[in-house]
PDB file of N, CA and C in Angstrom:
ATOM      1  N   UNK A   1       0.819  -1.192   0.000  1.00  0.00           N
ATOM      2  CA  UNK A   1       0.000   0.000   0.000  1.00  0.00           C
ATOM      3  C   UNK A   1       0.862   1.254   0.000  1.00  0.00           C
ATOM      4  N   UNK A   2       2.033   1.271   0.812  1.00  0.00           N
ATOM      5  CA  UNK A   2       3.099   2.449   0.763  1.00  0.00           C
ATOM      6  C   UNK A   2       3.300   2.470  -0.589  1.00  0.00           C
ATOM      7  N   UNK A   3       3.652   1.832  -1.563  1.00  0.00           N
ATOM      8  CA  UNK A   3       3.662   2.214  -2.885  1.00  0.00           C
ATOM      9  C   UNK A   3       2.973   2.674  -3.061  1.00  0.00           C
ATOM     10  N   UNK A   4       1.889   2.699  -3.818  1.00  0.00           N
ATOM     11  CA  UNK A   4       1.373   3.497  -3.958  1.00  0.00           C
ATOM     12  C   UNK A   4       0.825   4.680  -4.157  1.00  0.00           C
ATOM     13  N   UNK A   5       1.468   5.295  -2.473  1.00  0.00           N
ATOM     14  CA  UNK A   5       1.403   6.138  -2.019  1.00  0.00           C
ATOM     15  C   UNK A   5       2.318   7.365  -2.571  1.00  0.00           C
ATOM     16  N   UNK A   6       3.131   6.730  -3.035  1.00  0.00           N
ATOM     17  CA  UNK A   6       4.573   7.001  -3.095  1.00  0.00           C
ATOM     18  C   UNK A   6       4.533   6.937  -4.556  1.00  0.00           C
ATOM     19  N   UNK A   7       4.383   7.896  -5.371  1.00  0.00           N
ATOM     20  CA  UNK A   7       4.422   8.133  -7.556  1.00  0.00           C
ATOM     21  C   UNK A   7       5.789   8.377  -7.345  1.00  0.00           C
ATOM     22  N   UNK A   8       6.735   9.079  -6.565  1.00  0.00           N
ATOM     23  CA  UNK A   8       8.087   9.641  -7.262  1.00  0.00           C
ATOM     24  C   UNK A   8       9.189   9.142  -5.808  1.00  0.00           C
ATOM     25  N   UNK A   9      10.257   9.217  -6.147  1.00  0.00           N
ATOM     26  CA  UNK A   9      11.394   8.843  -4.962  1.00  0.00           C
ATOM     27  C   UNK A   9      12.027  10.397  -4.660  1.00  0.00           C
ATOM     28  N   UNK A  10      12.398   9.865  -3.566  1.00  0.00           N
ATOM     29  CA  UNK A  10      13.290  11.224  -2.940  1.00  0.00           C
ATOM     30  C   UNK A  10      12.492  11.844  -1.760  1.00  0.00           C
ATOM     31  N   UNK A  11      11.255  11.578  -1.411  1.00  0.00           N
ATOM     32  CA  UNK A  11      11.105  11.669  -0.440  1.00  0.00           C
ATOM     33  C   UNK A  11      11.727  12.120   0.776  1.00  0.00           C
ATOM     34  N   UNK A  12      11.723  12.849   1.469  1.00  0.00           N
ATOM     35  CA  UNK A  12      12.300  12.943   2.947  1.00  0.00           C
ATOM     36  C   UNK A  12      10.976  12.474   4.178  1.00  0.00           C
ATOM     37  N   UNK A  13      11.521  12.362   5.562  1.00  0.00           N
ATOM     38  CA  UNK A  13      10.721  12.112   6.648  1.00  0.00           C
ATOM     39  C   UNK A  13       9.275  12.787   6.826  1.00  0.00           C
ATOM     40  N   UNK A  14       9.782  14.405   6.383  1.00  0.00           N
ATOM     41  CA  UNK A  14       8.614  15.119   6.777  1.00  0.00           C
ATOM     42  C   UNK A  14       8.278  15.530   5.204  1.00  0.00           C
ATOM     43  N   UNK A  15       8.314  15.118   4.403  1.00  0.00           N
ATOM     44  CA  UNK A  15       7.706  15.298   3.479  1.00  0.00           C
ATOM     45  C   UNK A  15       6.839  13.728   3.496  1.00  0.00           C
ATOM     46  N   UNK A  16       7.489  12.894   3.722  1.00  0.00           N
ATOM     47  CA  UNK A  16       6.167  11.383   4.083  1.00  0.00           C
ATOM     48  C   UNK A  16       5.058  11.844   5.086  1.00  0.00           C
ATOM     49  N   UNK A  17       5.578  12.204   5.915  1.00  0.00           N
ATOM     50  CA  UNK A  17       4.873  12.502   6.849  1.00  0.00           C
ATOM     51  C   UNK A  17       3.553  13.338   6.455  1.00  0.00           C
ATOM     52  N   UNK A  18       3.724  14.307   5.304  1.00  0.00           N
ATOM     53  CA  UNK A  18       2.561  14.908   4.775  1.00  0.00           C
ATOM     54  C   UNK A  18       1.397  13.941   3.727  1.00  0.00           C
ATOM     55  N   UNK A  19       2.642  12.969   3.176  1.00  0.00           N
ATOM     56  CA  UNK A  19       1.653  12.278   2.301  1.00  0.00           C
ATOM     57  C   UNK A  19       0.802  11.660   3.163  1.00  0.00           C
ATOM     58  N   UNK A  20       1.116  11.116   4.510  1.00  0.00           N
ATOM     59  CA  UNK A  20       0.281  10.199   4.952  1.00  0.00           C
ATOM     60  C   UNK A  20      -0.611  11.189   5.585  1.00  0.00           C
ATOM     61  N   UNK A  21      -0.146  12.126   6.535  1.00  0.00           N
ATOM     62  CA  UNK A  21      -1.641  13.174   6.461  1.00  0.00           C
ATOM     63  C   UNK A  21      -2.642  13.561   5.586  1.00  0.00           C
ATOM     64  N   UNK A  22      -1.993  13.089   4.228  1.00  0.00           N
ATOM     65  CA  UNK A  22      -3.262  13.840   3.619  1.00  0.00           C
ATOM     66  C   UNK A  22      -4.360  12.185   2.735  1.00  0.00           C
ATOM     67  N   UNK A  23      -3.520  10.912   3.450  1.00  0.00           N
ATOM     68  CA  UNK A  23      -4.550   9.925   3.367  1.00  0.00           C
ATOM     69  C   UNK A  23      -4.652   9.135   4.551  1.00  0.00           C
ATOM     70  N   UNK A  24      -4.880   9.590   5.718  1.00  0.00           N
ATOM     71  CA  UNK A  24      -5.523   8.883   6.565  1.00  0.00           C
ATOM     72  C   UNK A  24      -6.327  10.372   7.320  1.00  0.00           C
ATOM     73  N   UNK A  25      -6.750   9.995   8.639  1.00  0.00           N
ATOM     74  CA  UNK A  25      -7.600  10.885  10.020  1.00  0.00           C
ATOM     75  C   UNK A  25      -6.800  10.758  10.991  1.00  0.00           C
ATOM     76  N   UNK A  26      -5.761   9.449  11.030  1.00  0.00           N
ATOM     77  CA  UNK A  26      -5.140   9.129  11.793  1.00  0.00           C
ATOM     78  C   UNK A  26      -3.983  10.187  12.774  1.00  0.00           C
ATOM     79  N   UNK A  27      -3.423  10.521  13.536  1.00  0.00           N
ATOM     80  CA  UNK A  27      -2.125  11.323  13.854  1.00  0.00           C
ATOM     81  C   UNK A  27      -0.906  10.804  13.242  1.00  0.00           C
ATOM     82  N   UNK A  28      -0.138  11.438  12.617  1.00  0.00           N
ATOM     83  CA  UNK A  28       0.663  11.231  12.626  1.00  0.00           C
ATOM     84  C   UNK A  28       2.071  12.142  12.689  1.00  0.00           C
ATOM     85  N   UNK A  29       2.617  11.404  13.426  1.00  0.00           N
ATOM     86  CA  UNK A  29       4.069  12.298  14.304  1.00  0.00           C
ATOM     87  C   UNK A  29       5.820  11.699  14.061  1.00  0.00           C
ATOM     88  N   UNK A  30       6.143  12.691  13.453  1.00  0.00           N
ATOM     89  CA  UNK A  30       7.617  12.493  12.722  1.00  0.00           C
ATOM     90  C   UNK A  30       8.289  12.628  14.219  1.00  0.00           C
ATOM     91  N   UNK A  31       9.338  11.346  14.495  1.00  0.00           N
ATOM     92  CA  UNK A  31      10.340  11.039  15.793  1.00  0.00           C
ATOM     93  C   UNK A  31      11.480  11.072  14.610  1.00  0.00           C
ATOM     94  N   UNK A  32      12.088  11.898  14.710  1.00  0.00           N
ATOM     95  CA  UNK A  32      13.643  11.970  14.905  1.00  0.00           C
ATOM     96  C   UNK A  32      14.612  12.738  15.881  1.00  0.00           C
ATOM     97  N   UNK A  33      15.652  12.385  15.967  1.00  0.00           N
ATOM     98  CA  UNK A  33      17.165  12.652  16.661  1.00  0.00           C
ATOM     99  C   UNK A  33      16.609  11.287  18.347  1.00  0.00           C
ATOM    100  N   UNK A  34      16.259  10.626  18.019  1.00  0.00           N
ATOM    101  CA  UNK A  34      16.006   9.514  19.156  1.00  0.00           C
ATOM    102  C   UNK A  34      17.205   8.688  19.682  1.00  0.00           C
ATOM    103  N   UNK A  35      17.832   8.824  20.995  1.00  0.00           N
ATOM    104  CA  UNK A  35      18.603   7.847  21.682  1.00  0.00           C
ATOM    105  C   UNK A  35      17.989   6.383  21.285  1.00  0.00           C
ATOM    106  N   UNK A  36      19.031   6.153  21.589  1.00  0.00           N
ATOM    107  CA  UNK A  36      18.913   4.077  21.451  1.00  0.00           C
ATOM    108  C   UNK A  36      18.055   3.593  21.833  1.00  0.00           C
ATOM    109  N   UNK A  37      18.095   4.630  23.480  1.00  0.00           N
ATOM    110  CA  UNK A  37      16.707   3.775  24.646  1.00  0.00           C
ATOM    111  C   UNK A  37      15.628   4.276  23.953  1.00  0.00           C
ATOM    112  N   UNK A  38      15.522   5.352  23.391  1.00  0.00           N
ATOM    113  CA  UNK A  38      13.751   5.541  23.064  1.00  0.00           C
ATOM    114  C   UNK A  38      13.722   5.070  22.131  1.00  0.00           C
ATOM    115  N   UNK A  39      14.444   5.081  20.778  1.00  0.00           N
ATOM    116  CA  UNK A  39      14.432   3.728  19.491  1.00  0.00           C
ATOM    117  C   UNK A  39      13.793   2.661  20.200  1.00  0.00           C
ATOM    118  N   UNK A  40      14.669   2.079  21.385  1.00  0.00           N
ATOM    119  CA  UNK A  40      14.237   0.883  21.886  1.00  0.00           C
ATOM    120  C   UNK A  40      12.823   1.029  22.675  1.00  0.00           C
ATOM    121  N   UNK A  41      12.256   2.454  23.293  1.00  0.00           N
ATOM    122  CA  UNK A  41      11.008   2.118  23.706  1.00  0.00           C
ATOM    123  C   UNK A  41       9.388   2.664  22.875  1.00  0.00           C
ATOM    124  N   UNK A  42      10.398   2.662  21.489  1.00  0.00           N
ATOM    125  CA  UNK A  42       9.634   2.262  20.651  1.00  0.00           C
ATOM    126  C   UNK A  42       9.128   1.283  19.896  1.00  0.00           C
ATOM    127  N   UNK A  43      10.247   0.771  19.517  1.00  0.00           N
ATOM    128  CA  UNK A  43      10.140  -0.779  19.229  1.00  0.00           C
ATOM    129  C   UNK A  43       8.931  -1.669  19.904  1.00  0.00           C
ATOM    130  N   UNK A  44       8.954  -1.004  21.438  1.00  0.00           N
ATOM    131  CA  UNK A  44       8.507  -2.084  22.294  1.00  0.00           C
ATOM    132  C   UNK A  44       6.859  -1.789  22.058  1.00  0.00           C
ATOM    133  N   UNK A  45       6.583  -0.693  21.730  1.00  0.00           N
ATOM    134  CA  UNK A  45       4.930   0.007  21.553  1.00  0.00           C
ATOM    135  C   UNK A  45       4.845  -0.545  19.985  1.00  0.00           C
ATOM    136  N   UNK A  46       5.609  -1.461  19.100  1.00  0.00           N
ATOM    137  CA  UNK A  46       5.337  -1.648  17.697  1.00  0.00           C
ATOM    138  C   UNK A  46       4.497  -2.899  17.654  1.00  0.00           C
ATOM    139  N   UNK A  47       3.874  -3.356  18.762  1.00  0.00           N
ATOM    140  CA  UNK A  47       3.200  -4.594  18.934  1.00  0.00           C
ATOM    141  C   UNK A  47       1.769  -3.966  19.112  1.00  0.00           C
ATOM    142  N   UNK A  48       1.794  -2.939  19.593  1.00  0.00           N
ATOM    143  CA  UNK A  48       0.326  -2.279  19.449  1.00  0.00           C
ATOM    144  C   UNK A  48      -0.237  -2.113  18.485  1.00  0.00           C
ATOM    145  N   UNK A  49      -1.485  -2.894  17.952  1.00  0.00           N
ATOM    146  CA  UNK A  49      -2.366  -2.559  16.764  1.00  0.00           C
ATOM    147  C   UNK A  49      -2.285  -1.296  16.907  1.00  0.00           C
ATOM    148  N   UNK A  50      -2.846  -0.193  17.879  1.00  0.00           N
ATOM    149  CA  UNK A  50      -3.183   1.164  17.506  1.00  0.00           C
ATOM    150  C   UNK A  50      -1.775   2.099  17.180  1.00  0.00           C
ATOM    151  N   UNK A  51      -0.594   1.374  16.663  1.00  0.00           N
ATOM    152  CA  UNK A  51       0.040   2.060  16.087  1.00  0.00           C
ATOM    153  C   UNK A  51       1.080   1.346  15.386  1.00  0.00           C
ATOM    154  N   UNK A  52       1.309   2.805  14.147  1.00  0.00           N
ATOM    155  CA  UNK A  52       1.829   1.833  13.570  1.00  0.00           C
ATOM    156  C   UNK A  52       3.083   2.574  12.798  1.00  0.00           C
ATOM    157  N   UNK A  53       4.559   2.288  12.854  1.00  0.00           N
ATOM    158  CA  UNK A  53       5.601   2.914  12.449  1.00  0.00           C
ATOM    159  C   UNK A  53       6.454   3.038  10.886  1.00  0.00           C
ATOM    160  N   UNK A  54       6.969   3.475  10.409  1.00  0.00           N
ATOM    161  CA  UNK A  54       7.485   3.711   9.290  1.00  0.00           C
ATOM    162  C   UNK A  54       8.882   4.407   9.711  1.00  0.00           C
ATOM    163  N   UNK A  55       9.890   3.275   8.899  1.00  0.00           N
ATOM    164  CA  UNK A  55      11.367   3.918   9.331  1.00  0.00           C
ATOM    165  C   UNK A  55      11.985   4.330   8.172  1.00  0.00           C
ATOM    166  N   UNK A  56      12.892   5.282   8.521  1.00  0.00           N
ATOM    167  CA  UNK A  56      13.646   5.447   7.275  1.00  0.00           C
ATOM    168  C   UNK A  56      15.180   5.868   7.459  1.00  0.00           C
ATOM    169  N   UNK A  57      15.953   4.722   6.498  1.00  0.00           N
ATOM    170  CA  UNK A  57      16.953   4.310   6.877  1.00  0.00           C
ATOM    171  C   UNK A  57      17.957   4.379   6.056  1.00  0.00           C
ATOM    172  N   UNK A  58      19.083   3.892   6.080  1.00  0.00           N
ATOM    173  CA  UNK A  58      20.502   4.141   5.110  1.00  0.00           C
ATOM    174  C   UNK A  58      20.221   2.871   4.749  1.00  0.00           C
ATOM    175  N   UNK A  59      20.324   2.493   3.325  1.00  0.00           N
ATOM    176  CA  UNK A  59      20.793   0.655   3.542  1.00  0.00           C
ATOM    177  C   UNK A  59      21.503   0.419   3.164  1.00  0.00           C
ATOM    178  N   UNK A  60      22.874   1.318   3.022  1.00  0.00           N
ATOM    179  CA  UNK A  60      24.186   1.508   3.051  1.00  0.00           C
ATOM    180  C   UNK A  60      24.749   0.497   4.396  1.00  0.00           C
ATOM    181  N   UNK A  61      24.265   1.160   5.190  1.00  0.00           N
ATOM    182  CA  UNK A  61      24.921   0.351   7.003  1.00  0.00           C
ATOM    183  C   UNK A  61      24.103  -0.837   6.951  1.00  0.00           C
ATOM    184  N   UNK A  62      22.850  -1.382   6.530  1.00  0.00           N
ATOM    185  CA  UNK A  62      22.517  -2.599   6.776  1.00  0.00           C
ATOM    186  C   UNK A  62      22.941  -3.737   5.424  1.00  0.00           C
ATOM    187  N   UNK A  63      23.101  -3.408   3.974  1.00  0.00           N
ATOM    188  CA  UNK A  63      23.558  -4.013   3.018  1.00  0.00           C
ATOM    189  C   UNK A  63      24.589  -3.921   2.608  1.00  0.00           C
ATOM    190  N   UNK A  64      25.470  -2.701   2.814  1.00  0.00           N
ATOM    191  CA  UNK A  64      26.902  -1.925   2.281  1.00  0.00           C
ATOM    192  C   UNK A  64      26.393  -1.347   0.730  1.00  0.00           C
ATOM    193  N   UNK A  65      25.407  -1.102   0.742  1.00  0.00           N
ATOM    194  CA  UNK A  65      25.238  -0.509  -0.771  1.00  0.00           C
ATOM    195  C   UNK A  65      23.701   0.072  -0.746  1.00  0.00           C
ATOM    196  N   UNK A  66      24.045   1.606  -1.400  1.00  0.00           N
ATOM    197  CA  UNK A  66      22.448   2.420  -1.162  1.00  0.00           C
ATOM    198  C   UNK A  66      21.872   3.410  -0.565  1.00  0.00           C
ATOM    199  N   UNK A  67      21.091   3.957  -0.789  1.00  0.00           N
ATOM    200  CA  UNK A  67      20.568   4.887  -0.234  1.00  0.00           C
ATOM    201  C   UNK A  67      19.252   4.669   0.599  1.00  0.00           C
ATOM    202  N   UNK A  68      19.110   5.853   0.390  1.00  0.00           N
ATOM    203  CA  UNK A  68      17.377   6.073   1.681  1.00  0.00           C
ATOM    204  C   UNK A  68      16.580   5.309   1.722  1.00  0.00           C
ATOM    205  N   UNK A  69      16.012   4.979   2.444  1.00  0.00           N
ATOM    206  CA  UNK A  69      14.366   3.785   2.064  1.00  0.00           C
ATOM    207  C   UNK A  69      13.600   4.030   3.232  1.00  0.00           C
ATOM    208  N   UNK A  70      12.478   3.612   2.720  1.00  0.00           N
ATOM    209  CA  UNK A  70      11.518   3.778   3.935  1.00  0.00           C
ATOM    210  C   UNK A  70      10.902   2.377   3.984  1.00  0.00           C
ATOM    211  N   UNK A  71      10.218   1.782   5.319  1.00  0.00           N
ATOM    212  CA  UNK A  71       9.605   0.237   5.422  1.00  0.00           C
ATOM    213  C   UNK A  71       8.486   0.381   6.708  1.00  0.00           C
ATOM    214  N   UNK A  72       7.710  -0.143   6.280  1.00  0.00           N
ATOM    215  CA  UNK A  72       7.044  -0.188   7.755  1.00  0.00           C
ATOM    216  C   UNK A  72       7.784  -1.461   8.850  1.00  0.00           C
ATOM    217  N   UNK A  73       7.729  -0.807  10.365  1.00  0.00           N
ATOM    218  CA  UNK A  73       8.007  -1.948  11.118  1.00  0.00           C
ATOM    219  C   UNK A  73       6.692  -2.923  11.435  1.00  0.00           C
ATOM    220  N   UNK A  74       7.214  -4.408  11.427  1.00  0.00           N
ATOM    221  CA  UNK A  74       6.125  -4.864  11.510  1.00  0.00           C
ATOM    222  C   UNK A  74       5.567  -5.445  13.032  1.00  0.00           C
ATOM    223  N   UNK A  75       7.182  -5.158  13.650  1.00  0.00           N
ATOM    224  CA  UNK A  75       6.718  -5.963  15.280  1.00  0.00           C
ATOM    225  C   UNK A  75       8.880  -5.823  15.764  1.00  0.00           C
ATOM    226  N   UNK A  76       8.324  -6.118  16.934  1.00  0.00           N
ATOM    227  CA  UNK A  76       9.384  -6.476  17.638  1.00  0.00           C
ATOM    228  C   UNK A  76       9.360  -7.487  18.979  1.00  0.00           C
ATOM    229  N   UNK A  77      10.632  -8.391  18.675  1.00  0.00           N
ATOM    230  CA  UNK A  77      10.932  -9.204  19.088  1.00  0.00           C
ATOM    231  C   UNK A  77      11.881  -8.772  20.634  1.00  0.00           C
ATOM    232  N   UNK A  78      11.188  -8.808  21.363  1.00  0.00           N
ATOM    233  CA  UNK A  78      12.240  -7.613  22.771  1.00  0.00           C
ATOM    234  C   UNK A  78      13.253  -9.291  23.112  1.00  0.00           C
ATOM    235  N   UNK A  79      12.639 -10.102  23.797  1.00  0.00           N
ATOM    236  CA  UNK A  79      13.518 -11.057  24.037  1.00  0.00           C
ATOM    237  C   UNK A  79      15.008 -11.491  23.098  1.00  0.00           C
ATOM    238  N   UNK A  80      14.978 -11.360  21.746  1.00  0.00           N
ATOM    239  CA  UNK A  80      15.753 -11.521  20.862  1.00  0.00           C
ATOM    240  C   UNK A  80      16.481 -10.286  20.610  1.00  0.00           C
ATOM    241  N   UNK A  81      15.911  -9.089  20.854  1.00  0.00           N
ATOM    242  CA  UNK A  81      16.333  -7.703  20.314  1.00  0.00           C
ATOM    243  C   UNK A  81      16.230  -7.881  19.178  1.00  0.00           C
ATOM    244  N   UNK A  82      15.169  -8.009  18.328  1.00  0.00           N
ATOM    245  CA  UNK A  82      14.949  -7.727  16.611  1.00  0.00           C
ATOM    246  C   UNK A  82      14.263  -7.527  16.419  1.00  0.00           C
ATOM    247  N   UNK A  83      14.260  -6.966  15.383  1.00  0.00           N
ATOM    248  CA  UNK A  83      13.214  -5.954  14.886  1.00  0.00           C
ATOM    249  C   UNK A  83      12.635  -6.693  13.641  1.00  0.00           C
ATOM    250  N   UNK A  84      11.279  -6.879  12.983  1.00  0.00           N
ATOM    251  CA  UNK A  84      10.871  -7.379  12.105  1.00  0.00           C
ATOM    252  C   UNK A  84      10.128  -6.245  11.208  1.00  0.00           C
ATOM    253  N   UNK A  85      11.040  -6.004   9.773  1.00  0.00           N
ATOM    254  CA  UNK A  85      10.470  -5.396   8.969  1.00  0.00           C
ATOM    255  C   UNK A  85      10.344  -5.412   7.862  1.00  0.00           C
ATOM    256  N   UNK A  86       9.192  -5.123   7.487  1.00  0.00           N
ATOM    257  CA  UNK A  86       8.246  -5.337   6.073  1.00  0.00           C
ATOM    258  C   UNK A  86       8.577  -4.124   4.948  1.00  0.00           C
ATOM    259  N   UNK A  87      10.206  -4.915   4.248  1.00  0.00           N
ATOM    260  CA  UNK A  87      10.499  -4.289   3.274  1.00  0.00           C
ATOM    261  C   UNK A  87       9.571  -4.421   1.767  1.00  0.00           C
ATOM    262  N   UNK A  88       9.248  -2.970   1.905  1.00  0.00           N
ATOM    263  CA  UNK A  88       8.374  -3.017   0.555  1.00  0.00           C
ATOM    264  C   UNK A  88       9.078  -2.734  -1.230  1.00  0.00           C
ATOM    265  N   UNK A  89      10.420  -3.230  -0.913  1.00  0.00           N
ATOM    266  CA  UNK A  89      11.130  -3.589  -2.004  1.00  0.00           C
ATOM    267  C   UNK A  89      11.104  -4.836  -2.629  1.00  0.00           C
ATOM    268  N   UNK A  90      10.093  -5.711  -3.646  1.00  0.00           N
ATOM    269  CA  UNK A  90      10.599  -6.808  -3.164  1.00  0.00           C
ATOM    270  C   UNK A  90      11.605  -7.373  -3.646  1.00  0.00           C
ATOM    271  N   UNK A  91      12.785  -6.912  -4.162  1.00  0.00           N
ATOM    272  CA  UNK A  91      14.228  -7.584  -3.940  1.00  0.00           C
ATOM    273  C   UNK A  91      14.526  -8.244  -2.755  1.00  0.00           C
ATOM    274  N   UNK A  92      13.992  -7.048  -1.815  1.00  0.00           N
ATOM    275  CA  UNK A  92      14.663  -7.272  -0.385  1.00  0.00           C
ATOM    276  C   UNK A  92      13.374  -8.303   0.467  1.00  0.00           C
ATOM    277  N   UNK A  93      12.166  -7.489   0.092  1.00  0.00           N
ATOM    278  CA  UNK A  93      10.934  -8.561   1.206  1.00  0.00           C
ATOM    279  C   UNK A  93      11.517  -8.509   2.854  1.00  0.00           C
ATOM    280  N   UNK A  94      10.465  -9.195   3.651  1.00  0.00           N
ATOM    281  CA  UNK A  94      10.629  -9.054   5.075  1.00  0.00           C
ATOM    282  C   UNK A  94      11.682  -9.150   5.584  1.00  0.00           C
ATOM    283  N   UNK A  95      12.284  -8.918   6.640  1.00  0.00           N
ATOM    284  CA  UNK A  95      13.711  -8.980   7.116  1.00  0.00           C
ATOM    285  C   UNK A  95      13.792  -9.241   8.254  1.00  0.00           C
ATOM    286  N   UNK A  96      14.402  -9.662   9.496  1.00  0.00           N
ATOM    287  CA  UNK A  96      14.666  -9.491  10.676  1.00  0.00           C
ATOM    288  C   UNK A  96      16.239  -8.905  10.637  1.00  0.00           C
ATOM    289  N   UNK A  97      16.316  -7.619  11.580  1.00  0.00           N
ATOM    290  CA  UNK A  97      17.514  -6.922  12.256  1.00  0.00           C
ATOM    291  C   UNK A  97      17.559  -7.134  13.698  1.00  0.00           C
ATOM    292  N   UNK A  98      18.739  -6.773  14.076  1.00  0.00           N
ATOM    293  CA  UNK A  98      19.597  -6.467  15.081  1.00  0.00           C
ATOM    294  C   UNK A  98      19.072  -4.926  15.948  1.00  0.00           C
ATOM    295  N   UNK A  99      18.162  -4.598  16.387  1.00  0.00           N
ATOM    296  CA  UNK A  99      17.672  -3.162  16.868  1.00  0.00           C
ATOM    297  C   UNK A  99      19.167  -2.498  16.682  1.00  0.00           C
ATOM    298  N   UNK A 100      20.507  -2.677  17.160  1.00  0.00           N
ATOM    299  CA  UNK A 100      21.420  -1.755  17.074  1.00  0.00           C
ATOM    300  C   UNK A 100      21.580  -1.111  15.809  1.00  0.00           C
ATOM    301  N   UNK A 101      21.604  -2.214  14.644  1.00  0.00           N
ATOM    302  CA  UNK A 101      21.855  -1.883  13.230  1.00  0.00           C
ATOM    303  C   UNK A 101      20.896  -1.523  12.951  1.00  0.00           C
ATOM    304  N   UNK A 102      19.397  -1.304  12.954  1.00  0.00           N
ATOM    305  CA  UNK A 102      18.692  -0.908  12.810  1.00  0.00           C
ATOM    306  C   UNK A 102      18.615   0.742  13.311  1.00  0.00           C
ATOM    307  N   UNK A 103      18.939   0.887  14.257  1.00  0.00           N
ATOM    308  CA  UNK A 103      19.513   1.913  14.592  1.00  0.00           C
ATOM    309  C   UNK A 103      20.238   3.249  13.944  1.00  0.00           C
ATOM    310  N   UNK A 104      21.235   2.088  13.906  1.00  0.00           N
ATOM    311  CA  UNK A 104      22.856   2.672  13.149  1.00  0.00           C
ATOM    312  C   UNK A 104      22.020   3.070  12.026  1.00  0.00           C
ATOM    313  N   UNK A 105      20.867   2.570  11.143  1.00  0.00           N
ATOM    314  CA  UNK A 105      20.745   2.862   9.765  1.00  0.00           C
ATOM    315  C   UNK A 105      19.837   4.192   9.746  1.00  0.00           C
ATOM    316  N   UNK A 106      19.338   4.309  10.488  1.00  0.00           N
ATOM    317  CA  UNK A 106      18.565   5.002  10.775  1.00  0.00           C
ATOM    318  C   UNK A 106      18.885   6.329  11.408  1.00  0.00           C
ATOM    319  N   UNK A 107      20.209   6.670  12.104  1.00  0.00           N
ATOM    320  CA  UNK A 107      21.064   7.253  12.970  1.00  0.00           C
ATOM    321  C   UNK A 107      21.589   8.086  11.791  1.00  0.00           C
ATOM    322  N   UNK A 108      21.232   8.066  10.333  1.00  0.00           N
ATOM    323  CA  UNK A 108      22.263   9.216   9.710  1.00  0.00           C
ATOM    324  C   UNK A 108      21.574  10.151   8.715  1.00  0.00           C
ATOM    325  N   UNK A 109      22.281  11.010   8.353  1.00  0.00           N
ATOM    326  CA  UNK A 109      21.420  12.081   7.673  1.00  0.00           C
ATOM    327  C   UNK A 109      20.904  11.867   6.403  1.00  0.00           C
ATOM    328  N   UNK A 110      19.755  12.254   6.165  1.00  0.00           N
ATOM    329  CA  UNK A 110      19.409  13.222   4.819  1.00  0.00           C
ATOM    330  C   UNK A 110      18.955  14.163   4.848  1.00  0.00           C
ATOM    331  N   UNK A 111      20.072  14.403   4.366  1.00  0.00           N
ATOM    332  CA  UNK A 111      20.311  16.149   3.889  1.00  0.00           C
ATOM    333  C   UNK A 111      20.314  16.604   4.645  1.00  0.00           C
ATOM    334  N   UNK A 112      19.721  17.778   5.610  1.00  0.00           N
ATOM    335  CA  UNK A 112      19.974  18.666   6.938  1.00  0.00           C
ATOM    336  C   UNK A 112      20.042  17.465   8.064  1.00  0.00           C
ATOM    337  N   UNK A 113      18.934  17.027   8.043  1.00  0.00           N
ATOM    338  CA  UNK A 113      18.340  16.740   9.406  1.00  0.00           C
ATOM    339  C   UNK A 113      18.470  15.063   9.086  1.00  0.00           C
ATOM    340  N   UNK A 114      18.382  14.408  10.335  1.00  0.00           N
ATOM    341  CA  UNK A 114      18.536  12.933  10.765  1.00  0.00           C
ATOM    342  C   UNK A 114      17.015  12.237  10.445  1.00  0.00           C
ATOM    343  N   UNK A 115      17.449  11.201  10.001  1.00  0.00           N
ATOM    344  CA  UNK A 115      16.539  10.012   9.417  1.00  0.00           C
ATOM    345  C   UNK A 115      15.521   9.370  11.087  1.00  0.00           C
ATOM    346  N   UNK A 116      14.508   8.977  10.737  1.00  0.00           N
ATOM    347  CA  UNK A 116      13.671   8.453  11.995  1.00  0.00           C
ATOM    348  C   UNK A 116      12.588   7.555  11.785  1.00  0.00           C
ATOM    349  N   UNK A 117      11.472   7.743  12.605  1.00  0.00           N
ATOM    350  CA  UNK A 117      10.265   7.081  12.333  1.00  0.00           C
ATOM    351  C   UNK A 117       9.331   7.856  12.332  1.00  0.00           C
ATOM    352  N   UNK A 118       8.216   7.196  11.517  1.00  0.00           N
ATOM    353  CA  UNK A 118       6.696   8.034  11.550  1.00  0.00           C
ATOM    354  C   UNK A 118       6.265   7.301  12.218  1.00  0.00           C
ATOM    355  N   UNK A 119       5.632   7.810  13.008  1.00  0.00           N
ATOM    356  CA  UNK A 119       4.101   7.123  13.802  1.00  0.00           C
ATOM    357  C   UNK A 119       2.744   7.386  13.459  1.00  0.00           C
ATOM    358  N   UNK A 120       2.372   6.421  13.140  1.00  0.00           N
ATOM    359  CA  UNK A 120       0.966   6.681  12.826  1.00  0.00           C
ATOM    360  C   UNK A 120       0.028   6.645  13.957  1.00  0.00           C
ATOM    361  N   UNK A 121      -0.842   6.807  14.200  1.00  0.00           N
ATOM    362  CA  UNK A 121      -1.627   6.328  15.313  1.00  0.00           C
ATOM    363  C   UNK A 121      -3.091   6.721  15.652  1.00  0.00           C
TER     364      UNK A 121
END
């Protein structure tokens, strides 16, 4: 369905952030510059039906090759520390990470400002 959504690439955070305002009722709230721990006590709220996240990341640090992308998260695994996400590339398809590297990918810029998550909710 994020396709869709999405006619052209290049996107930034808060420019997603508008597309999805202008197709849901839902809230939605751009998190970036987030410590590890709140990455991580987010993760932990990604099991909640009433919300629902979108990351956007380098996949440079998680593949060694690439740029920006965006994926919805689909859940997290706290006992394991991983993160399960629903890459809507399908080269790539679903994935399980490492929350750190997940992190790390997520931890770097485009263009001014630092890469993060949307929350929908």
């Amino acid at each position: 369905m994020l396709d869709r959504l999405l006619p052209f690439f290049g996107l930034t955070l808060d420019e997603l952030a508008e597309v999805a305002r202008a197709h849901t009722t839902r809230k939605v709230t751009v998190l970036r510059d987030l410590t590890p721990d709140e990455f991580r006590e987010h993760l932990q709220k990604s099991n909640d039906a009433g919300r629902r996240y979108i990351i956007n990341f380098r996949r440079r640090e998680i593949f060694g090759a690439g740029g920006g992308h965006f994926s919805p998260i689909a859940g997290y695994f706290e006992n394991e520390d991983l993160v399960f996400v629903l890459d809507v590339n399908e080269n790539f398809r679903p994935w399980l990470i490492e929350r750190s590297r997940l992190f790390a990918a997520m931890n770097t810029l485009d263009s001014d400002k630092k890469r993060g998550l949307l929350l929908i909710e």
